[in-house]
C-alpha atoms as a PDB file:
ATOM      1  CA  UNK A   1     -29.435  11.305 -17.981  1.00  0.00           C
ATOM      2  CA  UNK A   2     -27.322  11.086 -21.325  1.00  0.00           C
ATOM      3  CA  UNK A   3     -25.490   7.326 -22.042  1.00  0.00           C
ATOM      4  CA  UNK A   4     -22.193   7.384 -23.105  1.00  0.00           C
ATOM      5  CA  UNK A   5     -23.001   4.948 -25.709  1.00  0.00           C
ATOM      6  CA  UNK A   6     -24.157   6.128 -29.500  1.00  0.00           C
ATOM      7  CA  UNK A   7     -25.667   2.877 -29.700  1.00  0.00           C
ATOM      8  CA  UNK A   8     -26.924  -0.771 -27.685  1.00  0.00           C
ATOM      9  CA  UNK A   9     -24.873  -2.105 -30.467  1.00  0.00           C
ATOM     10  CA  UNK A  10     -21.585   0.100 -29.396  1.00  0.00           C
ATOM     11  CA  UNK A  11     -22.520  -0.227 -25.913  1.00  0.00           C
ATOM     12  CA  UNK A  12     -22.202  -4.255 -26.619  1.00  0.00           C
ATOM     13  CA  UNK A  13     -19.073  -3.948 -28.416  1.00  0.00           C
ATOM     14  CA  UNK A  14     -17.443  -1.864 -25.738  1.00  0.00           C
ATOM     15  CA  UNK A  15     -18.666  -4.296 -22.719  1.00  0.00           C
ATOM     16  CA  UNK A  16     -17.614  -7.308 -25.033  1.00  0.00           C
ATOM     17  CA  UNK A  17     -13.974  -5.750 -25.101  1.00  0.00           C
ATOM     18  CA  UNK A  18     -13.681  -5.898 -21.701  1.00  0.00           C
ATOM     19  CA  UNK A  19     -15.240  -8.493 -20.408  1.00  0.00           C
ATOM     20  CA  UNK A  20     -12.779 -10.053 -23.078  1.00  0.00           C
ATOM     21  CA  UNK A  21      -9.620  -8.582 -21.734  1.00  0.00           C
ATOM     22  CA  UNK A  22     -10.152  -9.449 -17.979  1.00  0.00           C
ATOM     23  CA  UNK A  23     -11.371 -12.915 -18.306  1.00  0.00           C
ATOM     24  CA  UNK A  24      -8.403 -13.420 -21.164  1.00  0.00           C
ATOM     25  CA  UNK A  25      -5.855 -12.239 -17.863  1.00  0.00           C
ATOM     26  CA  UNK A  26      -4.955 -14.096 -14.575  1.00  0.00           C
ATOM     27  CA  UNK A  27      -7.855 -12.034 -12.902  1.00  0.00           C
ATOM     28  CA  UNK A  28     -10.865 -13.777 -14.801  1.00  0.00           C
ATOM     29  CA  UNK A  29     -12.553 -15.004 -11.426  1.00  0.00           C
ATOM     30  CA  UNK A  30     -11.851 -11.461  -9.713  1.00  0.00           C
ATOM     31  CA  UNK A  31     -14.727  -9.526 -11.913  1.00  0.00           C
ATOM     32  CA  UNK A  32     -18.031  -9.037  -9.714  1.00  0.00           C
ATOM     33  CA  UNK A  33     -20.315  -6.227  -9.426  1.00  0.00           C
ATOM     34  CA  UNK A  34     -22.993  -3.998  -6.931  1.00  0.00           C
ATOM     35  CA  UNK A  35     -25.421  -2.071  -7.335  1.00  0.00           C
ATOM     36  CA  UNK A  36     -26.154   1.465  -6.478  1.00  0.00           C
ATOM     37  CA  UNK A  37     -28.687   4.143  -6.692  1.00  0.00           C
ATOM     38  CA  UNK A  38     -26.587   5.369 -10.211  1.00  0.00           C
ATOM     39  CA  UNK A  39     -27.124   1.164 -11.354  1.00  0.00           C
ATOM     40  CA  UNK A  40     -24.716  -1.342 -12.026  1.00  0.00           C
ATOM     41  CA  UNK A  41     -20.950  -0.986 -10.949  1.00  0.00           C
ATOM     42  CA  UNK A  42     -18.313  -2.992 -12.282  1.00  0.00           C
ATOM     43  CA  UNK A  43     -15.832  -4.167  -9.870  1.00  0.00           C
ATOM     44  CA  UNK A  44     -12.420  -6.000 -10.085  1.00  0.00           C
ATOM     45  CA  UNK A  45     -10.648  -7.616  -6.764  1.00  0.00           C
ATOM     46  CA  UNK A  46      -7.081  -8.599  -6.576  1.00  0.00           C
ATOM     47  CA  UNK A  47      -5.254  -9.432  -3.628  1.00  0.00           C
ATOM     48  CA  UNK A  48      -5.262 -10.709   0.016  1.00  0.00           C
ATOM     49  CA  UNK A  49      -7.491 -10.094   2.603  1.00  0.00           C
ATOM     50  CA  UNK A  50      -6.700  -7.268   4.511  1.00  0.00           C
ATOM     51  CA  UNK A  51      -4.510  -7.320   8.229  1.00  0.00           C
ATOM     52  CA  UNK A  52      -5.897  -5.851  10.807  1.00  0.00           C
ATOM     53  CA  UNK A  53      -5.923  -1.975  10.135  1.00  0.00           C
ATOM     54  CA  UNK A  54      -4.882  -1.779   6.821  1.00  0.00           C
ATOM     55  CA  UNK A  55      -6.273  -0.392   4.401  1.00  0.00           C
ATOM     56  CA  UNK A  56      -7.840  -1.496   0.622  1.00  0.00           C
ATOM     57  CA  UNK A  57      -7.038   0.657  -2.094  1.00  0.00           C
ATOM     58  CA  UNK A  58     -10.066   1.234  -4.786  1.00  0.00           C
ATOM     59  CA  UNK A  59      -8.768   2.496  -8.144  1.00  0.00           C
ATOM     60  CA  UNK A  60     -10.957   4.802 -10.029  1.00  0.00           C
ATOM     61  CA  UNK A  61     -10.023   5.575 -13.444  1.00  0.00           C
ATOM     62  CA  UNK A  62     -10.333   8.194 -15.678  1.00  0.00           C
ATOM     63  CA  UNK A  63     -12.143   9.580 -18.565  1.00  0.00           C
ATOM     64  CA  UNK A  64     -12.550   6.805 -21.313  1.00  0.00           C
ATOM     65  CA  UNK A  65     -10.788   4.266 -18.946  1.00  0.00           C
ATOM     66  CA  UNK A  66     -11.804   1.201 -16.993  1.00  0.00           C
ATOM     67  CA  UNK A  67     -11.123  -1.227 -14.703  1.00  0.00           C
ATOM     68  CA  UNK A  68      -9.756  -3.475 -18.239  1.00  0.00           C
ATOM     69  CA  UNK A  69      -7.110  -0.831 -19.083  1.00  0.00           C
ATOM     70  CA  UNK A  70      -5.778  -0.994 -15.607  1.00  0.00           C
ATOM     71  CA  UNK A  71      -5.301  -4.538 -15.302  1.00  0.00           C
ATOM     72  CA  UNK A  72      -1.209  -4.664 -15.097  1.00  0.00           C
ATOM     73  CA  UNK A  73      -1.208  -1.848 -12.685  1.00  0.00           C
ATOM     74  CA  UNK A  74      -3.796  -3.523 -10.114  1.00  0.00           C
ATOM     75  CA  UNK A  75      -2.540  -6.983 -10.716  1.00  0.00           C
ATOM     76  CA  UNK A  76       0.902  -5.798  -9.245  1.00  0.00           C
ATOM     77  CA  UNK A  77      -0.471  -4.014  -6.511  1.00  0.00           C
ATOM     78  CA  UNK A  78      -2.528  -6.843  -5.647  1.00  0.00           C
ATOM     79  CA  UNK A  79       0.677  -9.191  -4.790  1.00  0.00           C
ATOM     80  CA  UNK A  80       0.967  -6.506  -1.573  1.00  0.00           C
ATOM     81  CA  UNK A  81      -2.557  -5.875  -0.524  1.00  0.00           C
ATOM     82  CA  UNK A  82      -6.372  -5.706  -1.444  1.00  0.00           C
ATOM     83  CA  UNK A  83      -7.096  -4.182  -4.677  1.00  0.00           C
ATOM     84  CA  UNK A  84     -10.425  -3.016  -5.580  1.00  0.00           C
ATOM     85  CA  UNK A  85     -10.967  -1.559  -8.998  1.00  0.00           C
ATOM     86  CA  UNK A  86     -14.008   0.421  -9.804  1.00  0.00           C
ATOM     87  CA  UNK A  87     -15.615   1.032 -13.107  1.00  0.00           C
ATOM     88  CA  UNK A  88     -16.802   4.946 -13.636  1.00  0.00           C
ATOM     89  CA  UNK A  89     -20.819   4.900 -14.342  1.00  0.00           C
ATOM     90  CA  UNK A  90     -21.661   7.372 -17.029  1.00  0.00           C
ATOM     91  CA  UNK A  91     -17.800   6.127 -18.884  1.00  0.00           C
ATOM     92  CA  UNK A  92     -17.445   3.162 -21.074  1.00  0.00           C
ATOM     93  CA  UNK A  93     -16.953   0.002 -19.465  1.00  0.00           C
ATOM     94  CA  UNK A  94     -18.750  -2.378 -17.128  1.00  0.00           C
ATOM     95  CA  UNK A  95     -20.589  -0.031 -15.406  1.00  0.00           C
ATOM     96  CA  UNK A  96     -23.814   1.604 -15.559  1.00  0.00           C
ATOM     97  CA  UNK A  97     -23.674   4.242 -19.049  1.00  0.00           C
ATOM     98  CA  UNK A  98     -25.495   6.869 -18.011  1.00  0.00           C
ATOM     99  CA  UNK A  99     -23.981  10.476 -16.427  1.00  0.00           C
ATOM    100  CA  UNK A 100     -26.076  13.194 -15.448  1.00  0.00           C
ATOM    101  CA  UNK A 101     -26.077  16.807 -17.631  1.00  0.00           C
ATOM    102  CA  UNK A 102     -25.624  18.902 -14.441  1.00  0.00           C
ATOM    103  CA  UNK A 103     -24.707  18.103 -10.519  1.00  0.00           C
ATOM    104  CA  UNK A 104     -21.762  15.707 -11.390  1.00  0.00           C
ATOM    105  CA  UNK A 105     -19.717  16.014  -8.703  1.00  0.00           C
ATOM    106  CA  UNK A 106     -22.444  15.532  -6.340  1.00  0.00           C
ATOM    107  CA  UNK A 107     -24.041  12.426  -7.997  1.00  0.00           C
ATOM    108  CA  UNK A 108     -20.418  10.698  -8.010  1.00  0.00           C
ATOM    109  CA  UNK A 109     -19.645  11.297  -4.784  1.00  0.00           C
ATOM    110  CA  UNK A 110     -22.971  10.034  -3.831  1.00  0.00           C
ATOM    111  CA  UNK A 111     -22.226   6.797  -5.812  1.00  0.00           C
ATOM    112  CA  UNK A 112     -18.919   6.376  -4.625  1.00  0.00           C
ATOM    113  CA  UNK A 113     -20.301   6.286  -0.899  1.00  0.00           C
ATOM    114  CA  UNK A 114     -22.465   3.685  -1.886  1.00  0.00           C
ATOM    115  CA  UNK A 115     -19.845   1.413  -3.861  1.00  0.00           C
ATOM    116  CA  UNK A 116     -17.376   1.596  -1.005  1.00  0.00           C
ATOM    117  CA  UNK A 117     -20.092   0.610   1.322  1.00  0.00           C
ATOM    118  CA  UNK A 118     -21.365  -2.459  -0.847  1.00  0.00           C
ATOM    119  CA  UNK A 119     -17.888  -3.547  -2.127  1.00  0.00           C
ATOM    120  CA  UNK A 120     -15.055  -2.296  -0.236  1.00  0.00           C
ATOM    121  CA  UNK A 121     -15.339  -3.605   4.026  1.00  0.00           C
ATOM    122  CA  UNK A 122     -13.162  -1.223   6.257  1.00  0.00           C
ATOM    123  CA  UNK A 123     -10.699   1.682   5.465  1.00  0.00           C
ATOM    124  CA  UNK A 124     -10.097   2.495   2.042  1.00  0.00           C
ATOM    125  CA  UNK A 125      -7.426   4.521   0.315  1.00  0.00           C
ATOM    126  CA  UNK A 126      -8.628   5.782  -2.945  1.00  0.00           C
ATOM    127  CA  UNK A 127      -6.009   5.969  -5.795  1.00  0.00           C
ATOM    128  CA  UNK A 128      -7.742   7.929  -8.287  1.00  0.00           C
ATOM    129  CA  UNK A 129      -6.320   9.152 -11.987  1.00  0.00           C
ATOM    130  CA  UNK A 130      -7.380  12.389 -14.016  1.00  0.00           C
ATOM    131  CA  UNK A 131     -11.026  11.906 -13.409  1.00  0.00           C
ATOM    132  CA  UNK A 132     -11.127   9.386 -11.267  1.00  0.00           C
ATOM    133  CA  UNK A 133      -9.431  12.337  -9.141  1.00  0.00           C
ATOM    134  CA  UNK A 134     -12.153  14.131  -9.328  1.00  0.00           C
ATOM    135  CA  UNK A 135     -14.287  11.287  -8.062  1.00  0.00           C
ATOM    136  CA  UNK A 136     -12.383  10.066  -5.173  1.00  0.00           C
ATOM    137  CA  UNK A 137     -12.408  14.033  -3.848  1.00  0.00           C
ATOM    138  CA  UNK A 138     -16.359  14.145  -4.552  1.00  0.00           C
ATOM    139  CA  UNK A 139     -16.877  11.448  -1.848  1.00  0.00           C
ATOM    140  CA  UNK A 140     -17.435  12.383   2.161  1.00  0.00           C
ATOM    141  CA  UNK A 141     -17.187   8.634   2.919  1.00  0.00           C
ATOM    142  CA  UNK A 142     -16.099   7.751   6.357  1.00  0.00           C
ATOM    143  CA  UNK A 143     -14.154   4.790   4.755  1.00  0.00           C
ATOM    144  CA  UNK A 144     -12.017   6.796   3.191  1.00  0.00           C
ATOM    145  CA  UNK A 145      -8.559   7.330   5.108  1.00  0.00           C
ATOM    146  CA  UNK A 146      -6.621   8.862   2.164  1.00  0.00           C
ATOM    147  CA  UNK A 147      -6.315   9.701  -1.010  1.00  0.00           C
ATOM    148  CA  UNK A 148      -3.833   9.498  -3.688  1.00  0.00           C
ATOM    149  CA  UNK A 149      -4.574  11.454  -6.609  1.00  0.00           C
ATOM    150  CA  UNK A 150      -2.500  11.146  -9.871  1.00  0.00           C
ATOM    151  CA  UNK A 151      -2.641  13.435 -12.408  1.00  0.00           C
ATOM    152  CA  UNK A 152      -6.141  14.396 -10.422  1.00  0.00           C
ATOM    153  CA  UNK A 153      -9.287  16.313 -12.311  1.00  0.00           C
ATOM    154  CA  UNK A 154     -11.181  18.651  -9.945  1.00  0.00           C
ATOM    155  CA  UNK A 155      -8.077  20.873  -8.196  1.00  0.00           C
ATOM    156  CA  UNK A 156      -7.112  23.363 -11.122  1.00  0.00           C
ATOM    157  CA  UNK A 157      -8.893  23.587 -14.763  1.00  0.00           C
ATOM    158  CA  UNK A 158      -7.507  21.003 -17.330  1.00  0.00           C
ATOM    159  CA  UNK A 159      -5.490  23.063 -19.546  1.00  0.00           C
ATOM    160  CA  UNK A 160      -5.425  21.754 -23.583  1.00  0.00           C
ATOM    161  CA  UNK A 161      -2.438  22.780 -25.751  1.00  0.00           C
ATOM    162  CA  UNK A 162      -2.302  23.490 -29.565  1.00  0.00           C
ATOM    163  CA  UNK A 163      -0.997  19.642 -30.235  1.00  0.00           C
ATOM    164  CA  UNK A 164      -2.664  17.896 -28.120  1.00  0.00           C
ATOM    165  CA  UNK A 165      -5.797  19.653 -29.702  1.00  0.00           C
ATOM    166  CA  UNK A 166      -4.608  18.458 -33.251  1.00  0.00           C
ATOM    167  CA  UNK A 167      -4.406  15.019 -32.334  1.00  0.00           C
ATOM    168  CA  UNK A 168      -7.889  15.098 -30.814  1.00  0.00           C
ATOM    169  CA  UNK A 169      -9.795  16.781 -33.762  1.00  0.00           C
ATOM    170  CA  UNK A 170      -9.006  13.993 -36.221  1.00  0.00           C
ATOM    171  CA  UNK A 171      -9.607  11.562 -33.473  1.00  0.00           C
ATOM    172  CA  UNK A 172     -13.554  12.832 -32.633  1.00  0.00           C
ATOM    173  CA  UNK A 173     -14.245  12.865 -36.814  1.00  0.00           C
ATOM    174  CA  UNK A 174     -13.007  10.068 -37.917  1.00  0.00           C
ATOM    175  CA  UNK A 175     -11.530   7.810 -35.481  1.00  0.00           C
ATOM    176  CA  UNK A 176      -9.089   4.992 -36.537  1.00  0.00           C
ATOM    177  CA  UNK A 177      -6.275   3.299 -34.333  1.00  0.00           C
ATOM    178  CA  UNK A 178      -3.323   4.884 -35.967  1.00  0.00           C
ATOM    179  CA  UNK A 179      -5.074   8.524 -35.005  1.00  0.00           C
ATOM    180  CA  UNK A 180      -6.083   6.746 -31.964  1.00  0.00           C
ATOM    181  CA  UNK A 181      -2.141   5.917 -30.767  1.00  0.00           C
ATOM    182  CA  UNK A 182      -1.146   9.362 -32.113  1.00  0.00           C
ATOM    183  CA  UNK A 183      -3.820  11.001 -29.611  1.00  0.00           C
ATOM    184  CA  UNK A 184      -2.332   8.567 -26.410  1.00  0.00           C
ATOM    185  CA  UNK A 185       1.247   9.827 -27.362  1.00  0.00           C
ATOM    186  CA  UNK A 186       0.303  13.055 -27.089  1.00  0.00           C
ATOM    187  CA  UNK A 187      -0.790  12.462 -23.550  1.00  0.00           C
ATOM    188  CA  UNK A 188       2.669  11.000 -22.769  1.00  0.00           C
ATOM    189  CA  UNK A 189       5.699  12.457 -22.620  1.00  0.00           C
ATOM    190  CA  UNK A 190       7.612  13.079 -25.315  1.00  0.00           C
ATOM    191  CA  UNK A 191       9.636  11.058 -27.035  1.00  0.00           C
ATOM    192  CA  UNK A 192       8.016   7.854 -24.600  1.00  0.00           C
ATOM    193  CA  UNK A 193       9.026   5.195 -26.475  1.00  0.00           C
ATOM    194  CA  UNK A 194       6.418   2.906 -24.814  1.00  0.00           C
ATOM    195  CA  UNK A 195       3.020   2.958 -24.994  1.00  0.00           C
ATOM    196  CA  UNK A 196       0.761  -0.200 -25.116  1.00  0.00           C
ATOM    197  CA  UNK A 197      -0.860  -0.987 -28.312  1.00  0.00           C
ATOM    198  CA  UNK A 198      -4.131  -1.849 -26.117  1.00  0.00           C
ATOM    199  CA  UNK A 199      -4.546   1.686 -25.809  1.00  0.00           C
ATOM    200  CA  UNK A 200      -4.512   2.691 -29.326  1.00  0.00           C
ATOM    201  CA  UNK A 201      -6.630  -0.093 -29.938  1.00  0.00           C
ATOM    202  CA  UNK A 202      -9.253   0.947 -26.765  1.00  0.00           C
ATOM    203  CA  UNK A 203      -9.393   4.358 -28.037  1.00  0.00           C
ATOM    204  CA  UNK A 204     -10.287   3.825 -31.294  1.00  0.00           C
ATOM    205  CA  UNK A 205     -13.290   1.531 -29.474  1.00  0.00           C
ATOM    206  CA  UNK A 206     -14.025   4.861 -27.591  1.00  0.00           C
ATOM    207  CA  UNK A 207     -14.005   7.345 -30.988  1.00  0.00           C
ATOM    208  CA  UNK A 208     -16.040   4.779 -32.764  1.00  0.00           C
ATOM    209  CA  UNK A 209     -18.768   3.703 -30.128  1.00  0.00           C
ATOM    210  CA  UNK A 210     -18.492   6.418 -27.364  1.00  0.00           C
ATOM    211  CA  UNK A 211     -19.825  10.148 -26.790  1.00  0.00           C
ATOM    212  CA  UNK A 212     -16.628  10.985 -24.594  1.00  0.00           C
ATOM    213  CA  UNK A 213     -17.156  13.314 -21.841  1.00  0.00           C
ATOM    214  CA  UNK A 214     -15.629  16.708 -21.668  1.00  0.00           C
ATOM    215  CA  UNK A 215     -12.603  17.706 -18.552  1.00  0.00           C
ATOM    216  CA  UNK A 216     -13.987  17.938 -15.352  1.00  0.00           C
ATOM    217  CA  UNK A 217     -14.115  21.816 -13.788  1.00  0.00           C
ATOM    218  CA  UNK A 218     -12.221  22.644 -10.563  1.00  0.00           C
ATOM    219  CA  UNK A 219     -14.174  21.473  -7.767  1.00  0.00           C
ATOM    220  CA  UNK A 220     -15.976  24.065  -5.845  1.00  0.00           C
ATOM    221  CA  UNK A 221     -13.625  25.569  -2.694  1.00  0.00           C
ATOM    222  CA  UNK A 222     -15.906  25.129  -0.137  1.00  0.00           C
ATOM    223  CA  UNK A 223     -16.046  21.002  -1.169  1.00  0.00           C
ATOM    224  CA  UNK A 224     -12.486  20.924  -1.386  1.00  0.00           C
ATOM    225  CA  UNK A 225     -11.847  22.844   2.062  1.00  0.00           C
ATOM    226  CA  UNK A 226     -13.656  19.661   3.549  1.00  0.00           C
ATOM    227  CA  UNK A 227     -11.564  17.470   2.469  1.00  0.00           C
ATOM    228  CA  UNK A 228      -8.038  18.586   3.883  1.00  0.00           C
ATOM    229  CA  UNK A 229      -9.275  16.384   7.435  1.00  0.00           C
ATOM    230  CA  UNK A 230      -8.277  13.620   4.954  1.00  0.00           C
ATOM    231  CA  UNK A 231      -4.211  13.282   3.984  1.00  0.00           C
ATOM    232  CA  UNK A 232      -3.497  13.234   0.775  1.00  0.00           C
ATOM    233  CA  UNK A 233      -0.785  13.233  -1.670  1.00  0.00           C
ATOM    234  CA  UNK A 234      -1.227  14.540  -5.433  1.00  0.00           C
ATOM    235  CA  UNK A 235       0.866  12.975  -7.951  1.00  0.00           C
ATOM    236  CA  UNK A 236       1.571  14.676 -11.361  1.00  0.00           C
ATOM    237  CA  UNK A 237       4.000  13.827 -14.544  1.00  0.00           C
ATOM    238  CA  UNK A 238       6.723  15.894 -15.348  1.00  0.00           C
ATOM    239  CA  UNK A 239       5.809  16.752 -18.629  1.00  0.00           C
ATOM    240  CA  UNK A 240       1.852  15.953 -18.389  1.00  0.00           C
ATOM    241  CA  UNK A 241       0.176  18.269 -20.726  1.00  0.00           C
ATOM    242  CA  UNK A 242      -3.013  18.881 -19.154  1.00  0.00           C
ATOM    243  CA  UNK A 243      -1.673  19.311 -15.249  1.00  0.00           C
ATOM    244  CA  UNK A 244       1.756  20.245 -15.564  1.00  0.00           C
ATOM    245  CA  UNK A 245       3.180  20.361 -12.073  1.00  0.00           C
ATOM    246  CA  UNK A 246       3.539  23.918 -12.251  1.00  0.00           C
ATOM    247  CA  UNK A 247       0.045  24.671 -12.148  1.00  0.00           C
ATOM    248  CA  UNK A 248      -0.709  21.656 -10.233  1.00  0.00           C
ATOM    249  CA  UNK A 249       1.065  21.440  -7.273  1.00  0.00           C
ATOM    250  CA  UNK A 250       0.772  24.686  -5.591  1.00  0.00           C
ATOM    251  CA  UNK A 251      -2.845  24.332  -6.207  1.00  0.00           C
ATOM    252  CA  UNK A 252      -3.086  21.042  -4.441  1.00  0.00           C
ATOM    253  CA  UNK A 253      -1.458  22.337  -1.673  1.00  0.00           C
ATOM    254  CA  UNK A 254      -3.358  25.770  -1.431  1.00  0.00           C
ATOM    255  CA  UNK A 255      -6.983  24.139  -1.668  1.00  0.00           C
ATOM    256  CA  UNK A 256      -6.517  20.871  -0.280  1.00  0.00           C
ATOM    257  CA  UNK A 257      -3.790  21.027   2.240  1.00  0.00           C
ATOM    258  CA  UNK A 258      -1.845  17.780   0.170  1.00  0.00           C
ATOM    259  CA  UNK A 259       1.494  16.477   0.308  1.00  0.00           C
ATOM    260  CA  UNK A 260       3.017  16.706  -3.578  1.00  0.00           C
ATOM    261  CA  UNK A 261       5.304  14.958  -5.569  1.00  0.00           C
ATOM    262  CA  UNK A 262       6.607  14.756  -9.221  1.00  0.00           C
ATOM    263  CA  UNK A 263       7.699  11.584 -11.439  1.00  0.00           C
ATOM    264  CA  UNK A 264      10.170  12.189 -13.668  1.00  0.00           C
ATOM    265  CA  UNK A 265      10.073  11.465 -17.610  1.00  0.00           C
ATOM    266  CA  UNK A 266       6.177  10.890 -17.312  1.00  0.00           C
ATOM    267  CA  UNK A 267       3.374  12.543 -18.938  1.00  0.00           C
ATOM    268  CA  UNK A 268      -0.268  12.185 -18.137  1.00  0.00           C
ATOM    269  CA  UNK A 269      -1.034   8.344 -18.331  1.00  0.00           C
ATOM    270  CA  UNK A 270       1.177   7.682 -15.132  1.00  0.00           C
ATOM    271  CA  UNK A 271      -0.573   4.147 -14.337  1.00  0.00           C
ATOM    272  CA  UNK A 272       0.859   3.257 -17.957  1.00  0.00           C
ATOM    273  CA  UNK A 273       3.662   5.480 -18.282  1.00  0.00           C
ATOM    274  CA  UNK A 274       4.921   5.075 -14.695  1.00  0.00           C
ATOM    275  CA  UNK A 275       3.689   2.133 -12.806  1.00  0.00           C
ATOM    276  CA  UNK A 276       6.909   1.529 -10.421  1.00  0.00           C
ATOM    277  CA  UNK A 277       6.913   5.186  -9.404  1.00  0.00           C
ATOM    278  CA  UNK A 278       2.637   4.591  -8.498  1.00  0.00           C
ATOM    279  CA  UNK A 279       3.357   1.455  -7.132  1.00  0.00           C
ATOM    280  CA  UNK A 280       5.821   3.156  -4.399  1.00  0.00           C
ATOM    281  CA  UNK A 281       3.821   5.857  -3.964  1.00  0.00           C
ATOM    282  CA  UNK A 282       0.883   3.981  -2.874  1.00  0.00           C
ATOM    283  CA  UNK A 283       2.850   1.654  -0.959  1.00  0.00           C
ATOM    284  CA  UNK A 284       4.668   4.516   0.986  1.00  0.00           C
ATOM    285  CA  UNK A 285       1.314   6.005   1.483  1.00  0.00           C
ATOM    286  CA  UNK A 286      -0.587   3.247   2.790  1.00  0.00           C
ATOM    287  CA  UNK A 287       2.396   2.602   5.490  1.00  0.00           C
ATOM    288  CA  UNK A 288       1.252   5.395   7.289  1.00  0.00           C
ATOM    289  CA  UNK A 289      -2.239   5.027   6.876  1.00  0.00           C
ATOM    290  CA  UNK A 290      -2.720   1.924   9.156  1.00  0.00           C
ATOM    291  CA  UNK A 291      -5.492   2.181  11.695  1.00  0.00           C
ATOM    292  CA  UNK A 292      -5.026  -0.664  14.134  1.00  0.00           C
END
């Protein structure tokens, strides 16, 4: 089992980041965590109780993000239902730091199993982004009544073009947080005008303190074959330079039987880029999932 971490002393500094950021937001007293056979999970809960039928949605994030980069996103989700944000173990963040070196898929959808069971009660809808994608499709969990996959890991191989690998270069030698925005904007579409300086500022953290983990592969067929008894809806950015919808799409609908849709003007980082457009997705989605 490899950490994440280069160092206890980067593994401090990351956790101390944010712990920082979510007890410096409205959600301070919504940080909790369980534990599971892959260690400590870090868990943020916004939001009302459920009604009867409805389901939570759990938010997994992706590679180098947590449930502190998500915070805006969940917090406005959580004025319409139960929220439950879950940290990644084996990414940095408030989670257990180590991964396994083979078996991945398999050892996070084991852990997800457990964290819905020990943190999540009833029916579940699992948003997951990039990796987090990945994640949510690794999981067999009864809870789990959908899935809404943004920008989803695990369907088609991440593809990495020639800029996108020139902003990343500079960013693994020598990270610093003008190479570190330069690298986010290159995940965004182009020309965004907006991207929040908290992410420049994380990903520096990352460069500095942080082995980062490679793309996910496509998920085996026979795995993904399973999973078309559960609706789902993949979600990609018009100009997102490691999914673009061409490649995407018909692949989500050829291997896992989902429902497909495009937002316009956005690149990869949709929960940044894009909230509103996840925001009505989800909502739309979760209409039809009710089960009482």
């Amino acid at each position: 089992m490899a950490s994440v971490y280069r160092s206890e002393q980067a593994r401090a500094e990351v956790r101390r980041w944010c712990v920082n950021r979510i007890e410096g937001s409205c959600l301070a007293q919504a940080r909790s965590e369980v534990v599971t056979s892959a260690g400590i999970t870090g868990v943020v809960t916004v939001g009302p109780e459920p009604r009867d039928g409805e389901p939570s949605v759990v938010l997994l994030p992706g590679t180098n993000m947590n449930a502190a980069l998500c915070l805006p996103v969940a917090e406005a989700m959580g004025r319409e239902r139960r929220v439950v944000v879950l940290d990644l173990p084996g990414q940095p963040g408030l989670s257990a730091d180590r991964r396994p070196r083979a078996m991945r898929s398999s050892w996070y959808g084991k852990w997800l199993t457990e964290a819905l069971e020990r943190a999540v009660p009833g029916p579940v809808v699992i948003v997951g982004h990039s990796l987090g994608g990945a994640v949510a499709l690794s999981s067999d969990s009864p809870q789990i009544v959908g899935r809404v996959l943004l920008s989803s890991a695990g369907i088609v191989r991440l593809r990495v073009p020639v800029p996108l690998l020139a902003a990343t270069v500079p960013w693994l030698l020598r990270p610093t947080v003008a190479r570190s925005t330069a690298l986010v904007r290159r995940m965004a579409a182009p020309g965004q005008a907006y991207v929040p300086d908290y992410l420049g500022e994380w990903m520096d953290l990352v460069g500095r303190c942080c082995r980062t983990s490679l793309a996910p592969p496509p998920l085996p067929s026979g795995l993904l074959e399973l999973r078309r008894s559960v609706p789902a809806l993949v979600v990609a950015g018009q100009f997102d330079p490691f999914l673009p919808p061409r490649d995407l799409g018909p692949a989500a609908r050829r291997r896992i039987g989902a429902d497909f849709s495009v937002v316009e003007g956005a690149g990869h980082l949709l929960l940044d880029e894009s909230p509103e457009a996840v925001l009505v997705a989800v909502r739309e989605f979760c209409a039809a999932r009710r089960t009482g």
